[in-house]
C-alpha atoms as a PDB file:
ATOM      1  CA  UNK A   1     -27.866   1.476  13.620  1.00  0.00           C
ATOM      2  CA  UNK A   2     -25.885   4.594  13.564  1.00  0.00           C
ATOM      3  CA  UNK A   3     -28.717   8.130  12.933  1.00  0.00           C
ATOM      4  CA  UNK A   4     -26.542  10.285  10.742  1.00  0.00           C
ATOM      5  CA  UNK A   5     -27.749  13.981  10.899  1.00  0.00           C
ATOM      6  CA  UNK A   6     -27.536  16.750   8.585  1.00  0.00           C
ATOM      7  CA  UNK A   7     -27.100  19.993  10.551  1.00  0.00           C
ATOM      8  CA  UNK A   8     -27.257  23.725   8.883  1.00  0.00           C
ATOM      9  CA  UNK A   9     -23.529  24.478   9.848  1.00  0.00           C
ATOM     10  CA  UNK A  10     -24.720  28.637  10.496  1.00  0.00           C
ATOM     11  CA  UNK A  11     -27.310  27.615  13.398  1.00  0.00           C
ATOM     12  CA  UNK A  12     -26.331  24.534  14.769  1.00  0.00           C
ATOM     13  CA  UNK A  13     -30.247  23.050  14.120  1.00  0.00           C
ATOM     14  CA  UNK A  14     -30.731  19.607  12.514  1.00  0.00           C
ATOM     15  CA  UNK A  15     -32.352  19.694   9.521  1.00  0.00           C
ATOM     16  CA  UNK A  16     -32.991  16.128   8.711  1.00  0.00           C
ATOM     17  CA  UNK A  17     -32.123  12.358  10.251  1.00  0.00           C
ATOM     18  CA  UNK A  18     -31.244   9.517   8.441  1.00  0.00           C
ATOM     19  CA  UNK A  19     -30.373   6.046   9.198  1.00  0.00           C
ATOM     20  CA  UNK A  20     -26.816   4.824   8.278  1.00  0.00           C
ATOM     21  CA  UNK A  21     -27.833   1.887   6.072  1.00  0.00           C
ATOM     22  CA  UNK A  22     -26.286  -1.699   7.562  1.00  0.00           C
ATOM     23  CA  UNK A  23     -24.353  -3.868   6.171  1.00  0.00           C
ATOM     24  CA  UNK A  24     -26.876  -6.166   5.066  1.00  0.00           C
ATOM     25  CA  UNK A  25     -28.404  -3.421   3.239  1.00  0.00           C
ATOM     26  CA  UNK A  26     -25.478  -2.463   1.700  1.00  0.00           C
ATOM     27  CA  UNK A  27     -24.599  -6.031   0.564  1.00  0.00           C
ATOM     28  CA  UNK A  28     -28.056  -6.358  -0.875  1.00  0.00           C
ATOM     29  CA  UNK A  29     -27.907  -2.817  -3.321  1.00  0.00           C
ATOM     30  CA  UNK A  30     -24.536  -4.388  -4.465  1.00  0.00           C
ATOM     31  CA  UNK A  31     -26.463  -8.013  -5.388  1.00  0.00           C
ATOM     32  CA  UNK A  32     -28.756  -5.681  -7.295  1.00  0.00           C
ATOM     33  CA  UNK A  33     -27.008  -3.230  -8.714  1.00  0.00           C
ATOM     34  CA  UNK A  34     -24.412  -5.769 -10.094  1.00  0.00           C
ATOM     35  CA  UNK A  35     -27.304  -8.158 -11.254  1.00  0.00           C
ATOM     36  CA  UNK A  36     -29.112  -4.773 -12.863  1.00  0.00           C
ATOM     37  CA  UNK A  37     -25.911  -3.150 -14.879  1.00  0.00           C
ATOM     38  CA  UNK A  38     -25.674  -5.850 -17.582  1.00  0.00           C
ATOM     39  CA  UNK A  39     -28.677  -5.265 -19.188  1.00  0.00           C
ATOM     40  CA  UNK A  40     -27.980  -1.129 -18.953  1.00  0.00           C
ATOM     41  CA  UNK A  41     -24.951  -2.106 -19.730  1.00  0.00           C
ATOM     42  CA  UNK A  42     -26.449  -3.710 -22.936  1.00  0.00           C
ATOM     43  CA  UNK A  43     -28.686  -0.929 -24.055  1.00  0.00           C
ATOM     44  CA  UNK A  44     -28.638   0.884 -27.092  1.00  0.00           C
ATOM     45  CA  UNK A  45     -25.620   3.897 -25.810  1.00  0.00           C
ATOM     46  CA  UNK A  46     -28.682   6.972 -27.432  1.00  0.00           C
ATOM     47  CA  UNK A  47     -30.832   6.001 -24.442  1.00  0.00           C
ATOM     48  CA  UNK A  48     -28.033   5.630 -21.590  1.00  0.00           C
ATOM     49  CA  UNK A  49     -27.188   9.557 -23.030  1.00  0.00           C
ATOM     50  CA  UNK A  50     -30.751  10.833 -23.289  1.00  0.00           C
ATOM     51  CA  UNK A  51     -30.781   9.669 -18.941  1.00  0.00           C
ATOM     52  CA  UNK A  52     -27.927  12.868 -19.266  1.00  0.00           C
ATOM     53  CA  UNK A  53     -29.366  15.078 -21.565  1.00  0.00           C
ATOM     54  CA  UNK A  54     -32.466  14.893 -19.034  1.00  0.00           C
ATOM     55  CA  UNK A  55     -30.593  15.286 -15.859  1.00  0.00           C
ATOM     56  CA  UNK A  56     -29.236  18.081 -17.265  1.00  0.00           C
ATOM     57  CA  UNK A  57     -32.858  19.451 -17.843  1.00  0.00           C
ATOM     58  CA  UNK A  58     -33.915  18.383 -14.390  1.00  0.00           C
ATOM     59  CA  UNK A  59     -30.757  19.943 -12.746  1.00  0.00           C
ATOM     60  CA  UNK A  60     -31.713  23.330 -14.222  1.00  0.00           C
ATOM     61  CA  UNK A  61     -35.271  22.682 -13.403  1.00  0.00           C
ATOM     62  CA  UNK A  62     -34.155  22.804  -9.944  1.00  0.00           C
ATOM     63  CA  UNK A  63     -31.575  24.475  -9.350  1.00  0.00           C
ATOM     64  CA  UNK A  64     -32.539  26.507  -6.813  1.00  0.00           C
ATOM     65  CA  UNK A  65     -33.890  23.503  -4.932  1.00  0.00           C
ATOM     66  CA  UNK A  66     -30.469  21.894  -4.740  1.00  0.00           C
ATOM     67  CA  UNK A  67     -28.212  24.566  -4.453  1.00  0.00           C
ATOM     68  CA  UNK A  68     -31.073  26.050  -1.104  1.00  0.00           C
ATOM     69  CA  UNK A  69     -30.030  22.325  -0.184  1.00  0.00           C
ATOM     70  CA  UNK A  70     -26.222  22.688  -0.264  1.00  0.00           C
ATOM     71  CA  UNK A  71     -25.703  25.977   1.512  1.00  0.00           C
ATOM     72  CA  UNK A  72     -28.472  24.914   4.442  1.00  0.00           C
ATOM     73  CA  UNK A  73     -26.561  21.684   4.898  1.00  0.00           C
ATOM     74  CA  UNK A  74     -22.908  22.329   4.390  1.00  0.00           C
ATOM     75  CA  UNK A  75     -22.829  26.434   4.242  1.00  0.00           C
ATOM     76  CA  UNK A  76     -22.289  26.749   0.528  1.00  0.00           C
ATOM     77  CA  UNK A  77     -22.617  30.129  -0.325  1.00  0.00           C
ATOM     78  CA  UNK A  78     -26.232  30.615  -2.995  1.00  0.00           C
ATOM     79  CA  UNK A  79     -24.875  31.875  -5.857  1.00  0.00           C
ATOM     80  CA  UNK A  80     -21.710  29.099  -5.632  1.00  0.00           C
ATOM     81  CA  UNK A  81     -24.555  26.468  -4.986  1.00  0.00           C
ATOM     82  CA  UNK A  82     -26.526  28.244  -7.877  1.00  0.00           C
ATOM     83  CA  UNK A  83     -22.910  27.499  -9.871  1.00  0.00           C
ATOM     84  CA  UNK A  84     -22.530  24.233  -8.755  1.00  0.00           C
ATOM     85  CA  UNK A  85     -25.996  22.666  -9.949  1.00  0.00           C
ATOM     86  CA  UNK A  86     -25.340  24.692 -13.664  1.00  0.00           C
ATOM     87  CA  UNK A  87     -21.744  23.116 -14.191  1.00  0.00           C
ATOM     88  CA  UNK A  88     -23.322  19.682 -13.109  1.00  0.00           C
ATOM     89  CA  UNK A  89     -26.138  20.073 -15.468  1.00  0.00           C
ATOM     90  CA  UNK A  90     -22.914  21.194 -18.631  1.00  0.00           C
ATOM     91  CA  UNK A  91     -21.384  17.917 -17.696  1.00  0.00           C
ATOM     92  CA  UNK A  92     -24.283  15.555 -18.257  1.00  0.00           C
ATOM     93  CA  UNK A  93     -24.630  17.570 -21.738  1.00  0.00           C
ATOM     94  CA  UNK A  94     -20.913  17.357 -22.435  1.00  0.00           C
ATOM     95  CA  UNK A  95     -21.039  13.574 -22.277  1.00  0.00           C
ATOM     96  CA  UNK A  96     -24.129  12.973 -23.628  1.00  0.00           C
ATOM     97  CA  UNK A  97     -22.674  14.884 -26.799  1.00  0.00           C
ATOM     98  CA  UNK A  98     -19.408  12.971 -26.937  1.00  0.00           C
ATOM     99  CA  UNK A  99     -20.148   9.836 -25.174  1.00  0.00           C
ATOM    100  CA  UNK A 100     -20.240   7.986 -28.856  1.00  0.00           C
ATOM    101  CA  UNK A 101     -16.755   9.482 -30.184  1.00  0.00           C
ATOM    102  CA  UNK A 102     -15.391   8.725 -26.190  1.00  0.00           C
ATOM    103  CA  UNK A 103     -16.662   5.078 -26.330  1.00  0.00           C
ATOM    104  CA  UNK A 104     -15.627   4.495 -29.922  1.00  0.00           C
ATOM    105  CA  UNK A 105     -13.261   1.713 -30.892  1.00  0.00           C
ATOM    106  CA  UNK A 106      -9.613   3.012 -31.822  1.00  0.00           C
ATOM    107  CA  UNK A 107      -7.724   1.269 -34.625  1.00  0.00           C
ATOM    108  CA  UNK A 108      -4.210   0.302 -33.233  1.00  0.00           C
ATOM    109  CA  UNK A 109      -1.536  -0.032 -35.954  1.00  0.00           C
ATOM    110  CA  UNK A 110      -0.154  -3.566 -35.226  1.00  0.00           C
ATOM    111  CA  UNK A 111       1.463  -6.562 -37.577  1.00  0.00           C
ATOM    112  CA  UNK A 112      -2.262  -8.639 -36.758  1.00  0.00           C
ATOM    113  CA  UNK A 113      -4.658  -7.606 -38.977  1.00  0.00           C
ATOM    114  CA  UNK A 114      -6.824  -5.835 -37.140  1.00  0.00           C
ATOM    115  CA  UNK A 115      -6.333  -4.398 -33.634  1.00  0.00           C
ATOM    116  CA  UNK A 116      -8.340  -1.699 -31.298  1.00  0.00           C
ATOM    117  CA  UNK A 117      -8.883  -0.861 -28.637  1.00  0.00           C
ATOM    118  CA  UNK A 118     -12.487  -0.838 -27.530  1.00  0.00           C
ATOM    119  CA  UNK A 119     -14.261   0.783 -24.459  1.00  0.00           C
ATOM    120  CA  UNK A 120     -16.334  -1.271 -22.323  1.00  0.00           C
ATOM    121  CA  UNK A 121     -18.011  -0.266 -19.385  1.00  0.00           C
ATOM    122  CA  UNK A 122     -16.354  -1.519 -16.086  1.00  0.00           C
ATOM    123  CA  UNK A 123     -19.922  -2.918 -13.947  1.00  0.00           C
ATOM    124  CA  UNK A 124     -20.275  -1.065 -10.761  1.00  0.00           C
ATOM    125  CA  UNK A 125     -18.249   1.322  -9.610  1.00  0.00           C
ATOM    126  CA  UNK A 126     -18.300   2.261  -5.884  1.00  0.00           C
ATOM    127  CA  UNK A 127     -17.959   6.322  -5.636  1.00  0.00           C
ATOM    128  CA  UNK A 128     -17.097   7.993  -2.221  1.00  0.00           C
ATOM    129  CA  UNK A 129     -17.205  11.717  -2.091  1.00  0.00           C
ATOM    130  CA  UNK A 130     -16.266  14.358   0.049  1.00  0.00           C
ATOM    131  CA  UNK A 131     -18.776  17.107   1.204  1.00  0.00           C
ATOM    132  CA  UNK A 132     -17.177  20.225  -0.122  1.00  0.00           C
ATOM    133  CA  UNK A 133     -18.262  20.072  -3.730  1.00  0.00           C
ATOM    134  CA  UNK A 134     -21.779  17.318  -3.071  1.00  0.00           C
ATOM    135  CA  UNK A 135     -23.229  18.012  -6.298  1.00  0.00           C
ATOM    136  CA  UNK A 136     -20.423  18.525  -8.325  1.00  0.00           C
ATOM    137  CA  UNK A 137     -18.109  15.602  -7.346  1.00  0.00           C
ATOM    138  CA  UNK A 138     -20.841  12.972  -7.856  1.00  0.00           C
ATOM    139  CA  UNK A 139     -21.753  14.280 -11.661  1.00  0.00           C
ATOM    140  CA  UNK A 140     -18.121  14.486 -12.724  1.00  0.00           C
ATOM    141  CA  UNK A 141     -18.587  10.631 -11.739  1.00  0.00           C
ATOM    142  CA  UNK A 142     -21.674  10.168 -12.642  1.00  0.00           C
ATOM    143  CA  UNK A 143     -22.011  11.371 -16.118  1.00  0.00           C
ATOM    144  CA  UNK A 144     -19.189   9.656 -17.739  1.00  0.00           C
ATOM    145  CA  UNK A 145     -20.128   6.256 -15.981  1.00  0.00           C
ATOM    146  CA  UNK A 146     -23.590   6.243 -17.314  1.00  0.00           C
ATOM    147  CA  UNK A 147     -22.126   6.785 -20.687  1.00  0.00           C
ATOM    148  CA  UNK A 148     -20.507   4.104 -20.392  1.00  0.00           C
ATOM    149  CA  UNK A 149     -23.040   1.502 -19.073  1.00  0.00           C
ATOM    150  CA  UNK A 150     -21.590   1.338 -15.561  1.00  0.00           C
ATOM    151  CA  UNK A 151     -24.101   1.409 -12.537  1.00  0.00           C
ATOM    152  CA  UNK A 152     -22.893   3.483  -9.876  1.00  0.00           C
ATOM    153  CA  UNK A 153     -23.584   3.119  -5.955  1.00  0.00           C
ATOM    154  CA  UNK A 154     -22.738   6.603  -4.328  1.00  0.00           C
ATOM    155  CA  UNK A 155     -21.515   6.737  -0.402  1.00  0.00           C
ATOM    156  CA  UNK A 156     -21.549  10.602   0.227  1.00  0.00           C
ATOM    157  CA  UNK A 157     -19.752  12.547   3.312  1.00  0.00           C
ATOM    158  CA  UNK A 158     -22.385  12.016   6.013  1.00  0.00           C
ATOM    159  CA  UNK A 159     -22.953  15.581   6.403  1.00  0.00           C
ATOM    160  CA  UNK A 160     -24.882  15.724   3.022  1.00  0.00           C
ATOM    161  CA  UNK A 161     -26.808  13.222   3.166  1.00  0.00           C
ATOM    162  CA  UNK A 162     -29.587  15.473   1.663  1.00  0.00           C
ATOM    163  CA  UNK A 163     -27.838  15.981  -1.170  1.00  0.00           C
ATOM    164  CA  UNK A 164     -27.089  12.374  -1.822  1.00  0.00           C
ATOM    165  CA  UNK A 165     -30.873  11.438  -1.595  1.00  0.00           C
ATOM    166  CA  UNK A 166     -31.360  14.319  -3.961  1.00  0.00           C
ATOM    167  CA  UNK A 167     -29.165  13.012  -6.464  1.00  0.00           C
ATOM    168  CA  UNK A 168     -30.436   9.973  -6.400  1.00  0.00           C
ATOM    169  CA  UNK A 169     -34.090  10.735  -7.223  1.00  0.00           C
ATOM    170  CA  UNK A 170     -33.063  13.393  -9.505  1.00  0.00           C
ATOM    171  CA  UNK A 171     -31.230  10.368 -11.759  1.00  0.00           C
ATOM    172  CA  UNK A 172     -33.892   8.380 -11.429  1.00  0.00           C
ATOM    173  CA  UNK A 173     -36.734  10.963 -12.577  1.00  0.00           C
ATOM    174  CA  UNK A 174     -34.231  11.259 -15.633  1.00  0.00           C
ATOM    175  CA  UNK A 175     -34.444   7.831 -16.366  1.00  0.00           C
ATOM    176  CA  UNK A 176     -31.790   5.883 -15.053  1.00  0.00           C
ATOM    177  CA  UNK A 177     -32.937   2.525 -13.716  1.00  0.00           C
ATOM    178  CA  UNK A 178     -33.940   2.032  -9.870  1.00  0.00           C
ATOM    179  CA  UNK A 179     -30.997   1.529  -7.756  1.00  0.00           C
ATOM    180  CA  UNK A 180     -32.817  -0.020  -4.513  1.00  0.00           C
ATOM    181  CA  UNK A 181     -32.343   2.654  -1.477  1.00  0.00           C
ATOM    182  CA  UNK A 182     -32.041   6.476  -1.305  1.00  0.00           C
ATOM    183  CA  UNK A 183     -30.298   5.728   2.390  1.00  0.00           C
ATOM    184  CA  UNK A 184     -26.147   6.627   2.950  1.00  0.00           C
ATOM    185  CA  UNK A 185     -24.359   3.755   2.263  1.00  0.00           C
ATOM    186  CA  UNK A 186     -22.489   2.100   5.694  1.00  0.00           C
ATOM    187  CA  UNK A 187     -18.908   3.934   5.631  1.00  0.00           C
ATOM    188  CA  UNK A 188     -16.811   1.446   4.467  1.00  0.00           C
END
Protein backbone atom coordinates (compact mmCIF):
# COMPACT_ATOMS: atom_id res chain seq x y z
CA UNK A 1 0.00 0.00 0.00
CA UNK A 2 0.69 3.47 -1.06
CA UNK A 3 1.79 5.95 2.62
CA UNK A 4 0.14 9.21 1.69
CA UNK A 5 1.75 12.13 3.69
CA UNK A 6 0.52 15.35 4.78
CA UNK A 7 3.38 17.88 4.67
CA UNK A 8 3.14 21.68 6.17
CA UNK A 9 3.68 23.27 2.63
CA UNK A 10 5.90 26.48 4.60
CA UNK A 11 8.66 23.93 6.02
CA UNK A 12 8.71 21.06 3.99
CA UNK A 13 8.25 18.65 7.44
CA UNK A 14 5.66 15.83 7.46
CA UNK A 15 3.19 16.23 9.76
CA UNK A 16 1.32 13.02 9.69
CA UNK A 17 1.31 9.45 7.54
CA UNK A 18 -1.48 7.66 6.49
CA UNK A 19 -2.11 4.58 4.62
CA UNK A 20 -3.97 4.86 1.23
CA UNK A 21 -6.85 2.49 2.02
CA UNK A 22 -6.95 -0.68 -0.70
CA UNK A 23 -9.30 -1.65 -2.68
CA UNK A 24 -10.69 -4.22 -0.61
CA UNK A 25 -11.19 -1.71 1.97
CA UNK A 26 -12.77 0.52 -0.13
CA UNK A 27 -15.19 -2.12 -1.54
CA UNK A 28 -16.06 -3.11 1.98
CA UNK A 29 -17.13 0.82 3.35
CA UNK A 30 -19.29 0.79 0.11
CA UNK A 31 -21.06 -2.85 1.25
CA UNK A 32 -21.65 -0.93 4.46
CA UNK A 33 -22.41 2.24 3.80
CA UNK A 34 -24.98 1.15 1.11
CA UNK A 35 -26.40 -1.61 3.51
CA UNK A 36 -26.43 1.33 6.46
CA UNK A 37 -28.27 4.38 4.39
CA UNK A 38 -31.73 2.76 4.20
CA UNK A 39 -32.52 2.79 7.56
CA UNK A 40 -31.00 6.69 7.88
CA UNK A 41 -32.55 6.99 5.01
CA UNK A 42 -35.82 5.95 6.84
CA UNK A 43 -35.53 8.07 9.91
CA UNK A 44 -37.73 10.58 11.09
CA UNK A 45 -36.01 13.91 8.69
CA UNK A 46 -35.95 16.17 12.73
CA UNK A 47 -33.16 13.78 13.73
CA UNK A 48 -31.11 13.54 10.28
CA UNK A 49 -31.24 17.76 10.84
CA UNK A 50 -30.45 17.86 14.55
CA UNK A 51 -26.83 15.58 13.17
CA UNK A 52 -26.50 19.48 11.38
CA UNK A 53 -27.63 21.67 13.86
CA UNK A 54 -24.84 19.81 16.06
CA UNK A 55 -22.08 19.87 13.59
CA UNK A 56 -22.65 23.23 13.38
CA UNK A 57 -22.12 23.48 17.25
CA UNK A 58 -19.12 21.21 17.08
CA UNK A 59 -17.58 23.17 14.09
CA UNK A 60 -17.63 26.35 16.20
CA UNK A 61 -16.51 24.40 19.15
CA UNK A 62 -13.45 23.90 17.25
CA UNK A 63 -12.75 26.07 15.10
CA UNK A 64 -9.55 26.90 15.85
CA UNK A 65 -8.62 23.22 15.88
CA UNK A 66 -9.56 22.80 12.24
CA UNK A 67 -8.75 25.86 10.72
CA UNK A 68 -4.67 25.36 12.89
CA UNK A 69 -5.27 22.06 10.76
CA UNK A 70 -5.84 23.62 7.31
CA UNK A 71 -3.16 26.27 7.18
CA UNK A 72 -0.36 23.61 8.75
CA UNK A 73 -1.36 21.16 6.05
CA UNK A 74 -2.21 23.05 2.93
CA UNK A 75 -0.95 26.83 3.91
CA UNK A 76 -4.37 28.33 4.44
CA UNK A 77 -3.95 31.52 5.81
CA UNK A 78 -5.65 31.56 9.99
CA UNK A 79 -8.09 33.93 9.78
CA UNK A 80 -9.36 32.36 6.08
CA UNK A 81 -9.19 28.89 7.91
CA UNK A 82 -10.93 30.68 10.94
CA UNK A 83 -13.63 31.71 7.89
CA UNK A 84 -13.78 28.56 6.44
CA UNK A 85 -14.85 26.37 9.60
CA UNK A 86 -17.70 29.45 10.45
CA UNK A 87 -19.32 29.31 6.83
CA UNK A 88 -19.23 25.40 7.18
CA UNK A 89 -20.82 25.52 10.51
CA UNK A 90 -23.89 28.44 8.60
CA UNK A 91 -24.40 25.70 6.12
CA UNK A 92 -25.25 22.79 8.38
CA UNK A 93 -27.72 25.48 10.10
CA UNK A 94 -29.05 26.66 6.76
CA UNK A 95 -30.18 23.15 5.90
CA UNK A 96 -31.13 22.00 8.99
CA UNK A 97 -33.65 25.08 8.92
CA UNK A 98 -34.97 24.42 5.43
CA UNK A 99 -34.29 20.85 4.89
CA UNK A 100 -38.31 20.17 5.47
CA UNK A 101 -39.60 23.01 2.93
CA UNK A 102 -36.39 21.64 0.44
CA UNK A 103 -37.56 17.97 0.75
CA UNK A 104 -41.26 18.77 0.57
CA UNK A 105 -43.50 17.28 -2.08
CA UNK A 106 -44.51 19.87 -4.92
CA UNK A 107 -48.01 19.67 -6.39
CA UNK A 108 -47.64 19.53 -10.27
CA UNK A 109 -50.71 20.83 -12.15
CA UNK A 110 -51.48 17.87 -14.50
CA UNK A 111 -54.94 16.32 -16.15
CA UNK A 112 -54.28 13.03 -13.40
CA UNK A 113 -55.59 13.82 -10.33
CA UNK A 114 -52.92 14.23 -8.34
CA UNK A 115 -49.27 14.71 -9.35
CA UNK A 116 -45.85 15.86 -7.41
CA UNK A 117 -43.02 15.71 -7.38
CA UNK A 118 -41.39 14.27 -4.30
CA UNK A 119 -37.70 14.32 -3.04
CA UNK A 120 -36.09 11.20 -2.16
CA UNK A 121 -32.75 10.76 -1.10
CA UNK A 122 -30.40 9.23 -3.82
CA UNK A 123 -28.31 6.23 -1.38
CA UNK A 124 -24.67 6.91 -1.42
CA UNK A 125 -23.12 9.40 -3.02
CA UNK A 126 -19.35 9.19 -3.70
CA UNK A 127 -17.78 12.91 -3.07
CA UNK A 128 -14.19 13.75 -4.35
CA UNK A 129 -12.78 17.05 -3.36
CA UNK A 130 -10.05 19.15 -4.13
CA UNK A 131 -7.63 20.52 -1.40
CA UNK A 132 -8.05 24.22 -1.78
CA UNK A 133 -11.26 24.74 0.13
CA UNK A 134 -11.01 20.95 2.56
CA UNK A 135 -13.52 22.02 4.92
CA UNK A 136 -15.68 23.94 2.95
CA UNK A 137 -16.16 21.75 -0.19
CA UNK A 138 -17.08 18.64 1.84
CA UNK A 139 -20.00 20.60 4.00
CA UNK A 140 -21.52 22.24 0.93
CA UNK A 141 -21.85 18.32 0.16
CA UNK A 142 -22.33 17.17 3.16
CA UNK A 143 -25.08 19.12 4.67
CA UNK A 144 -27.63 18.92 2.03
CA UNK A 145 -27.02 15.05 1.61
CA UNK A 146 -27.68 14.31 5.18
CA UNK A 147 -30.86 16.21 4.82
CA UNK A 148 -31.77 14.21 2.57
CA UNK A 149 -31.02 10.68 3.95
CA UNK A 150 -28.07 10.01 1.65
CA UNK A 151 -24.84 8.43 3.23
CA UNK A 152 -21.86 9.95 1.93
CA UNK A 153 -18.25 8.31 1.47
CA UNK A 154 -15.69 11.28 1.12
CA UNK A 155 -12.21 10.70 -1.00
CA UNK A 156 -10.30 14.01 -0.17
CA UNK A 157 -7.08 15.49 -2.17
CA UNK A 158 -4.33 13.42 -0.54
CA UNK A 159 -2.65 16.36 0.77
CA UNK A 160 -5.41 16.82 3.48
CA UNK A 161 -5.82 13.90 4.63
CA UNK A 162 -5.98 15.47 8.17
CA UNK A 163 -8.71 17.28 7.39
CA UNK A 164 -10.68 14.43 5.97
CA UNK A 165 -10.16 12.32 9.21
CA UNK A 166 -11.28 15.43 10.99
CA UNK A 167 -14.41 15.64 9.26
CA UNK A 168 -15.18 12.47 9.68
CA UNK A 169 -15.08 12.23 13.49
CA UNK A 170 -16.45 15.60 13.78
CA UNK A 171 -19.87 14.07 11.90
CA UNK A 172 -19.81 11.33 13.81
CA UNK A 173 -19.52 13.09 17.40
CA UNK A 174 -22.65 15.00 15.93
CA UNK A 175 -24.47 12.03 15.47
CA UNK A 176 -24.36 10.75 12.17
CA UNK A 177 -24.09 6.97 12.06
CA UNK A 178 -20.53 5.13 11.88
CA UNK A 179 -19.24 5.02 8.46
CA UNK A 180 -16.47 2.13 8.94
CA UNK A 181 -12.82 3.86 8.37
CA UNK A 182 -11.40 7.37 8.99
CA UNK A 183 -8.53 6.21 6.23
CA UNK A 184 -8.39 8.19 2.43
CA UNK A 185 -10.30 6.35 0.23
CA UNK A 186 -8.00 4.49 -2.82
CA UNK A 187 -8.03 7.30 -5.69
CA UNK A 188 -10.30 6.04 -7.96
Amino acid sequence: RMTLHSVNPATGLILRSYHETDAAAVEACLVRAAHAQPAFAARDPGSRVAILDRTAELLEARTGEYARLMTLEMGKPIGAAEAEVAKCARVCRWYARHAERLLSDEAVATEASESFVRFEPLGVVLAVMPWNFPFWQVFRFAAPAIAAGNAGLLKHASNVSGCAVAIEAVLRDAGAPESGGAAPVRPM
